[in-house]
C-alpha atoms as a PDB file:
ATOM      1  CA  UNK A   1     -18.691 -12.729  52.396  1.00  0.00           C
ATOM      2  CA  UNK A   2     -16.310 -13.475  49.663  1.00  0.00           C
ATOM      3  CA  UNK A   3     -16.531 -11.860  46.397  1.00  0.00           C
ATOM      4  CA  UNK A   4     -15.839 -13.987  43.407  1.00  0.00           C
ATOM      5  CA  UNK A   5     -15.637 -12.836  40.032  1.00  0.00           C
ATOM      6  CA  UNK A   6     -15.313 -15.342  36.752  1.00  0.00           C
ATOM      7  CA  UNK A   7     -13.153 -13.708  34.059  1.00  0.00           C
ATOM      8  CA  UNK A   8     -12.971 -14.996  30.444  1.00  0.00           C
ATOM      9  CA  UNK A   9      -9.818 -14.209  28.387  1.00  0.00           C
ATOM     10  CA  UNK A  10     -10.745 -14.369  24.402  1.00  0.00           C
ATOM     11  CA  UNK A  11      -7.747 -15.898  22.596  1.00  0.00           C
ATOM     12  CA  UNK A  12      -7.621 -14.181  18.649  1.00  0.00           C
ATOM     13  CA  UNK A  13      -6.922 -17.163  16.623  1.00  0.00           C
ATOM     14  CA  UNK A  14      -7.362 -15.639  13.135  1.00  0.00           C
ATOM     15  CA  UNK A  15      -5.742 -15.274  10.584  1.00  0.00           C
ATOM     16  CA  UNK A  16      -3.207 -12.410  10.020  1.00  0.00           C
ATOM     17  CA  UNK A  17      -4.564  -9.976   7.155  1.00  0.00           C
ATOM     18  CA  UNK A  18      -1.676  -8.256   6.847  1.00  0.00           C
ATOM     19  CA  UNK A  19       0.004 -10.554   3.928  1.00  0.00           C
ATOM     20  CA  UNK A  20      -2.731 -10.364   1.873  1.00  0.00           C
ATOM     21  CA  UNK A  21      -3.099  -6.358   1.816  1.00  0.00           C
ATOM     22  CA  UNK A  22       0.497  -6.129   1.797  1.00  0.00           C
ATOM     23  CA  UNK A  23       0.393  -8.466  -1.639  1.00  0.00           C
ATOM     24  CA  UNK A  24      -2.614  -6.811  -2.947  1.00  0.00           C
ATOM     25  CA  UNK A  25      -0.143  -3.273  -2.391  1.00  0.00           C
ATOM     26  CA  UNK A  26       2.829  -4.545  -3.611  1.00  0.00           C
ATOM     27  CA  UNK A  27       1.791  -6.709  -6.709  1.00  0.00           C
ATOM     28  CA  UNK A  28      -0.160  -3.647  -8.255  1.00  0.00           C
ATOM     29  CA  UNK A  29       2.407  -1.108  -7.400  1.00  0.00           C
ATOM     30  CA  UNK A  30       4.909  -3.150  -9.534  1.00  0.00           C
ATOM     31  CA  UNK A  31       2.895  -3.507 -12.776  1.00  0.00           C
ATOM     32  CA  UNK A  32       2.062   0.430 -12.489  1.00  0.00           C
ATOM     33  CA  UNK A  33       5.631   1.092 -11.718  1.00  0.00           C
ATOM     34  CA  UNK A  34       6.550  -1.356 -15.025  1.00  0.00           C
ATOM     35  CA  UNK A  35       4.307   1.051 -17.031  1.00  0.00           C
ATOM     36  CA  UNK A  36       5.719   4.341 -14.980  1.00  0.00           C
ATOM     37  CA  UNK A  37       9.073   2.723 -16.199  1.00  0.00           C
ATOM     38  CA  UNK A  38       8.066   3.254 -19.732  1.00  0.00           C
ATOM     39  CA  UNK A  39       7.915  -0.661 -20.636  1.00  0.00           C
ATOM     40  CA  UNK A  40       3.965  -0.794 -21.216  1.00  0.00           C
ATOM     41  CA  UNK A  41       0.828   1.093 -21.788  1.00  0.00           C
ATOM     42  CA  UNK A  42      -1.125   1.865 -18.997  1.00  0.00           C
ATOM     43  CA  UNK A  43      -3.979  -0.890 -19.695  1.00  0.00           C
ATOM     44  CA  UNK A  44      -7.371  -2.535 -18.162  1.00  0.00           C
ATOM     45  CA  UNK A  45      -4.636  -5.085 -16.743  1.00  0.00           C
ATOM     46  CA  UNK A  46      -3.020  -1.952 -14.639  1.00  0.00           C
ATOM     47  CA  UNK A  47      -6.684  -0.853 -13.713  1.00  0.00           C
ATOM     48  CA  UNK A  48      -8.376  -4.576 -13.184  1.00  0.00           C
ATOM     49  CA  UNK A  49      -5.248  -5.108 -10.623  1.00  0.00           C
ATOM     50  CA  UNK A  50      -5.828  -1.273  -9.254  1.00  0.00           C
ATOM     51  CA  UNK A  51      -9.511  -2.644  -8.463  1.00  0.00           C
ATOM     52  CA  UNK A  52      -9.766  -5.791  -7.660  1.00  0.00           C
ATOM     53  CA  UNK A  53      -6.533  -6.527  -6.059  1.00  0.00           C
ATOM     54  CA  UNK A  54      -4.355  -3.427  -5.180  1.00  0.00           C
ATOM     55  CA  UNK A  55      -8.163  -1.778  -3.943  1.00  0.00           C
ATOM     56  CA  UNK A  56     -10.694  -4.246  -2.755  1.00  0.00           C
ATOM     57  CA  UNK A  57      -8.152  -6.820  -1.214  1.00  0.00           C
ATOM     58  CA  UNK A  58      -6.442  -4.264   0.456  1.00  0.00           C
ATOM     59  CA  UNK A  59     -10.198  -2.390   1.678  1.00  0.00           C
ATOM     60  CA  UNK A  60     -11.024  -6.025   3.044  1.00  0.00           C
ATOM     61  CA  UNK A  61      -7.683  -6.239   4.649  1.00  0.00           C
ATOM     62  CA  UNK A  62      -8.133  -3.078   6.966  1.00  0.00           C
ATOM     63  CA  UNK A  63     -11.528  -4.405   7.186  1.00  0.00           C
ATOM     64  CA  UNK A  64      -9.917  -8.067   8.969  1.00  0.00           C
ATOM     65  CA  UNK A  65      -7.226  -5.314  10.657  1.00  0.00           C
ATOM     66  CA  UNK A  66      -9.680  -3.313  12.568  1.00  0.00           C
ATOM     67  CA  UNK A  67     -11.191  -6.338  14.381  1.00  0.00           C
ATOM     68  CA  UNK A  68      -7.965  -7.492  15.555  1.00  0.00           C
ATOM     69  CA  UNK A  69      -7.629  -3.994  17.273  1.00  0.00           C
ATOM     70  CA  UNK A  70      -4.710  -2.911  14.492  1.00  0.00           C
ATOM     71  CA  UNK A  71      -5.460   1.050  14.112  1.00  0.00           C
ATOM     72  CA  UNK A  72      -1.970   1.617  12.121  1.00  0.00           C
ATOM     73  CA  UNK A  73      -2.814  -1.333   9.725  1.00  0.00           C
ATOM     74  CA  UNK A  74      -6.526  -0.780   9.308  1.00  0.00           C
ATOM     75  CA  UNK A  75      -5.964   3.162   8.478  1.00  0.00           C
ATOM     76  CA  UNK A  76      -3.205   2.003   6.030  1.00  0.00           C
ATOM     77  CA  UNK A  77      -4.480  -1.042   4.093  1.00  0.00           C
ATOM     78  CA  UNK A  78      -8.002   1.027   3.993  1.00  0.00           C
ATOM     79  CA  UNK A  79      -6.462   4.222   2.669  1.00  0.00           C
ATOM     80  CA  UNK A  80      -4.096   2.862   0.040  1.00  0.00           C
ATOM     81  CA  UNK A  81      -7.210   0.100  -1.071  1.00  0.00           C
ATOM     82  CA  UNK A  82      -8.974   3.267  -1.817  1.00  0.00           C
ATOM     83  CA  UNK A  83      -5.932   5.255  -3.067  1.00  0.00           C
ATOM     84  CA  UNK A  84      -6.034   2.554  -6.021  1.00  0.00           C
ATOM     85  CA  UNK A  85      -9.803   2.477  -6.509  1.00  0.00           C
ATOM     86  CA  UNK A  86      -9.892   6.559  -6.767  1.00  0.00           C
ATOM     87  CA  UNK A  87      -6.656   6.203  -9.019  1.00  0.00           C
ATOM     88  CA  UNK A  88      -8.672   3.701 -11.385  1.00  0.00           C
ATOM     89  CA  UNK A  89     -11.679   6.371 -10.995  1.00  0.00           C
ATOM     90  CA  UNK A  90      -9.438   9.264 -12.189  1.00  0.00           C
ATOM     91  CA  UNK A  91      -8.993   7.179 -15.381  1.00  0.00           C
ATOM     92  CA  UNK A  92     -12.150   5.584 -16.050  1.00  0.00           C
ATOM     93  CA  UNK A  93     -14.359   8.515 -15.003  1.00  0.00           C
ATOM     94  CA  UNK A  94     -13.091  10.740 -17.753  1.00  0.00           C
ATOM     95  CA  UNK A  95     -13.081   7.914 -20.315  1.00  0.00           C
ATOM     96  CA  UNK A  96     -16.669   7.354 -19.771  1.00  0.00           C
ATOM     97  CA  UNK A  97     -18.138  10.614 -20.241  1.00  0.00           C
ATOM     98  CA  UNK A  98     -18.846  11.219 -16.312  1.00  0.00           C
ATOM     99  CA  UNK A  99     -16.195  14.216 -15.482  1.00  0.00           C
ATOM    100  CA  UNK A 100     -13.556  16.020 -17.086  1.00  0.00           C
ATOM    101  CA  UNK A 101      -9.894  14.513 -16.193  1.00  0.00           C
ATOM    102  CA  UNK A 102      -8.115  16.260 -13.447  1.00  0.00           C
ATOM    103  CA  UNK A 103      -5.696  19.605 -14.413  1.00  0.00           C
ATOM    104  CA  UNK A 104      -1.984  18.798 -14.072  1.00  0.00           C
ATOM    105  CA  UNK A 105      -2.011  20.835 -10.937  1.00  0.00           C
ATOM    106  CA  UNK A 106      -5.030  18.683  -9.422  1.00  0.00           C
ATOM    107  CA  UNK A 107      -2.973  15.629 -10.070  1.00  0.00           C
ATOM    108  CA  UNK A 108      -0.048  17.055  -8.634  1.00  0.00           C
ATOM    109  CA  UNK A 109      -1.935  17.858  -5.571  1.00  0.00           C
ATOM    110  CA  UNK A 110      -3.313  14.539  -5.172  1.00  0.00           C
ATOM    111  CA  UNK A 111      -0.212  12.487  -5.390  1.00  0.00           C
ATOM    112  CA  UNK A 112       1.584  15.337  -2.492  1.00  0.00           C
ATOM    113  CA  UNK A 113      -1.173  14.575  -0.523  1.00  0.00           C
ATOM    114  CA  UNK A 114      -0.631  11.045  -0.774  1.00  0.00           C
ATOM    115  CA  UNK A 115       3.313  11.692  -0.144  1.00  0.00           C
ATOM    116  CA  UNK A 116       2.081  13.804   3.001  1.00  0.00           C
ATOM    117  CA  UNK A 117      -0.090  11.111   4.464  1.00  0.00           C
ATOM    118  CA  UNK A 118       2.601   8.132   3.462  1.00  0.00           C
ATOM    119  CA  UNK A 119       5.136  10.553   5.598  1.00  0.00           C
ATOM    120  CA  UNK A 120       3.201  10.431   8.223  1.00  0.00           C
ATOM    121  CA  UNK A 121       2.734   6.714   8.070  1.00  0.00           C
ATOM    122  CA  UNK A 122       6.695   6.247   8.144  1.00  0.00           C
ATOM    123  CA  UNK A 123       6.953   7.669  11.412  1.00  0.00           C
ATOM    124  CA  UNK A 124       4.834   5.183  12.888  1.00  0.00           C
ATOM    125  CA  UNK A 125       6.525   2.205  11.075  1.00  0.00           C
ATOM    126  CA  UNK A 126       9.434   3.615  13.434  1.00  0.00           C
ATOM    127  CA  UNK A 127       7.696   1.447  15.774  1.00  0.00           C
ATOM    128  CA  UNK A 128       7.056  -1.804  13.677  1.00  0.00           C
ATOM    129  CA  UNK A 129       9.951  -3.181  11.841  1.00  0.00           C
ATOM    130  CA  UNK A 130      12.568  -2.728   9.446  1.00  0.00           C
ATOM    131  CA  UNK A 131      10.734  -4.214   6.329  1.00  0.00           C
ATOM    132  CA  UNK A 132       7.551  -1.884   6.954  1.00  0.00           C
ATOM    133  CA  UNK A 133      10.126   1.200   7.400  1.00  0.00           C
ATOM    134  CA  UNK A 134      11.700   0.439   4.056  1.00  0.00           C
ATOM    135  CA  UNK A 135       8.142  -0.061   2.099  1.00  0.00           C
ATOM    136  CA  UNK A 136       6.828   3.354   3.716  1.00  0.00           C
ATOM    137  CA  UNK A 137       9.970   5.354   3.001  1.00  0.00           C
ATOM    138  CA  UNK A 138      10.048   4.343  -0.843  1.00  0.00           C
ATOM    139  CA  UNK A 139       6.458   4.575  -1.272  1.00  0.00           C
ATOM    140  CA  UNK A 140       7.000   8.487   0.388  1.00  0.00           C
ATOM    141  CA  UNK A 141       9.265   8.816  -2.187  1.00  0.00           C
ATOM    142  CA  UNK A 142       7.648   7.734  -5.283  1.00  0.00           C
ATOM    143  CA  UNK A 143       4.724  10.016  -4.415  1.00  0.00           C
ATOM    144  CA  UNK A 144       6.926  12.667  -4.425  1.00  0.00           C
ATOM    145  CA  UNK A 145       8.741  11.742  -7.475  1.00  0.00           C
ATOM    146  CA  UNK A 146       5.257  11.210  -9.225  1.00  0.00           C
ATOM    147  CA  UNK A 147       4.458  14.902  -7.748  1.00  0.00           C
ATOM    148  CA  UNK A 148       7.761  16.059  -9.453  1.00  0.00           C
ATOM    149  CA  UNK A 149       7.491  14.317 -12.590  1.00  0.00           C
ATOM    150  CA  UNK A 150       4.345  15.758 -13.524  1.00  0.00           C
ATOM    151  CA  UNK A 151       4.731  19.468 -12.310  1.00  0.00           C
ATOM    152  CA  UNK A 152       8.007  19.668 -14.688  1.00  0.00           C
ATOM    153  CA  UNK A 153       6.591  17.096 -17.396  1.00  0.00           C
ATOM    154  CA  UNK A 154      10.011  15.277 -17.019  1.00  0.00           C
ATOM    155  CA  UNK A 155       9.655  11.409 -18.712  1.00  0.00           C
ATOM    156  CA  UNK A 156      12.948  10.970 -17.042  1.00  0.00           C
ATOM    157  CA  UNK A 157      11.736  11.529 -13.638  1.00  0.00           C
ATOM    158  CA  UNK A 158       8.376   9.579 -14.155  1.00  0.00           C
ATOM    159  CA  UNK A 159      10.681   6.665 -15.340  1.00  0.00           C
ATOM    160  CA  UNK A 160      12.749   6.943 -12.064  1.00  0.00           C
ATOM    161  CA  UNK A 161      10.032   7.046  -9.837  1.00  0.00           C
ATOM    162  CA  UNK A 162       8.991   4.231 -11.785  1.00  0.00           C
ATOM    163  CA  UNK A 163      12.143   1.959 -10.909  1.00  0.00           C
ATOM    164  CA  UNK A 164      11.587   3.265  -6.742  1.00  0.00           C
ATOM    165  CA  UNK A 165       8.334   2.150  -7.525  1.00  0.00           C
ATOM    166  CA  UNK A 166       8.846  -1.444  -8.341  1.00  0.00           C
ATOM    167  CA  UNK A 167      11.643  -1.854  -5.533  1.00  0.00           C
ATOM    168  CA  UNK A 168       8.822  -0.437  -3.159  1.00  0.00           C
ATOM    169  CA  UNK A 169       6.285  -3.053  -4.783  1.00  0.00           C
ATOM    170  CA  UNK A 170       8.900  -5.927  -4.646  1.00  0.00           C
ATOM    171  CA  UNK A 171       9.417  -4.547  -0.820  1.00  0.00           C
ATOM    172  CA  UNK A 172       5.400  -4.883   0.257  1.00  0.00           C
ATOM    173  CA  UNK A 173       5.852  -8.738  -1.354  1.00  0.00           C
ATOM    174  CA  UNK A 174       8.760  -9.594   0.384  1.00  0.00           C
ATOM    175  CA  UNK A 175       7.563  -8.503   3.681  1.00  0.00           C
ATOM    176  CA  UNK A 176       3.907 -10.540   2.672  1.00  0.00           C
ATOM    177  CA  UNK A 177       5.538 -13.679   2.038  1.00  0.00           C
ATOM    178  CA  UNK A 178       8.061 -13.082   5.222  1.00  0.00           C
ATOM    179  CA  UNK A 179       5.090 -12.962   7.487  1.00  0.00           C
ATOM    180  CA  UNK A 180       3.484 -16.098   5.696  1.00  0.00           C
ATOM    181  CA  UNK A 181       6.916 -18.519   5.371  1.00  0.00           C
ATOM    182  CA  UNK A 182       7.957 -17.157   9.428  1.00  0.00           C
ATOM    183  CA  UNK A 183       4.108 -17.976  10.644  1.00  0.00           C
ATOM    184  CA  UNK A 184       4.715 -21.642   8.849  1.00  0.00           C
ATOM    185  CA  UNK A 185       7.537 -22.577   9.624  1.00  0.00           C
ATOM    186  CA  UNK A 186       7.724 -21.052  13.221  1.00  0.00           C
ATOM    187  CA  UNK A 187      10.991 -19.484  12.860  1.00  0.00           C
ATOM    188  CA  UNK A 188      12.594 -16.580  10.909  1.00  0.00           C
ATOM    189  CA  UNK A 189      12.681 -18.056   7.382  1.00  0.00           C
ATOM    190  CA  UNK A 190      13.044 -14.514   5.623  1.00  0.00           C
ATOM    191  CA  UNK A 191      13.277 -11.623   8.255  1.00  0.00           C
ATOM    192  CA  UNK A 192      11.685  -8.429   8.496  1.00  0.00           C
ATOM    193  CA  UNK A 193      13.976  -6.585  11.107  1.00  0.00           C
ATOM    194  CA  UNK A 194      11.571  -6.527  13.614  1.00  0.00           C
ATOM    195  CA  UNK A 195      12.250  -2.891  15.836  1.00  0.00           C
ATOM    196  CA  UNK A 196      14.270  -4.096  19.570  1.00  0.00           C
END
């Protein structure tokens, strides 16, 4: 008696999230970085991005990530969508009445921990491409620099880390509108490096 078994292969024909959490990143990293670069106030149009676009686009994005199966993209479009909702928190909160703003050493701590865990990211872009690697190493680094600017209260530093933090803002778009333009047009209209 022969056994016969019926197999059913599920084709995943939507859409690639990535673009959209890697423009919600990069778009609101550059305006804070413009303001971390000393050319604006830090404003409701810093926090309104850090919500809306930079946090609940990129929460939604990990969201669409995790049902295609993407554990590296779903941990980091989730974590940084609600890096920038806490961030808008730690400014709003205190504003409002609700909690006392964090000590200088809190903040520190928070934006190391953030470095730490962006680190640790970078390794695994090792295995992704070339674009991802370069976002993930100057993000590392502006955490750092963040860190470092406010342990010594040096302007100068938190205007440098302001400048790596528009080149790693300008980065995450690039790479966003690379996937989009290469997935159009079916060929490499903007490359990302992609790791051989």
């Amino acid at each position: 008696m022969e056994n016969h078994t019926n197999s059913t292969q599920l084709v995943d024909s939507t859409a690639n999230p990535a673009p959209l959490g890697l423009m919600g990143f990069g778009m609101t990293t550059v305006l804070l970085n413009l303001h971390n670069a000393g050319l604006f106030e830090l404003d409701s149009m810093i926090l309104g991005m850090g919500i809306f676009y930079g946090g609940m686009a990129q929460v939604i994005a990990g969201i669409m990530e995790w049902k295609k199966g993407n554990t590296f993209a779903t941990t980091a479009f989730t974590s940084y969508g609600f890096f920038w909702l806490t961030f808008a928190g730690l400014i709003l909160m205190p504003k409002m009445d609700l909690i006392p703003a964090p000590e200088n050493a809190g903040l520190v701590s928070y934006l190391v921990m953030w470095g730490i865990f962006t680190g640790a990211l970078f390794i695994g872009t090792l295995k992704i491409n070339r674009a991802l690697q370069f976002v993930f190493a100057t993000l590392t680094l502006l955490f750092f620099l963040l860190a470092l600017g406010d342990y010594t209260h040096s302007e100068s530093i938190g205007h440098f880390a302001g400048y790596v933090g528009i080149v790693c803002g300008f980065s995450a778009i690039y790479t966003a509108i690379a996937q989009v333009l290469n997935e159009l047009y079916k060929k490499v209209v903007l490359p990302i490096g992609p790791v051989q």
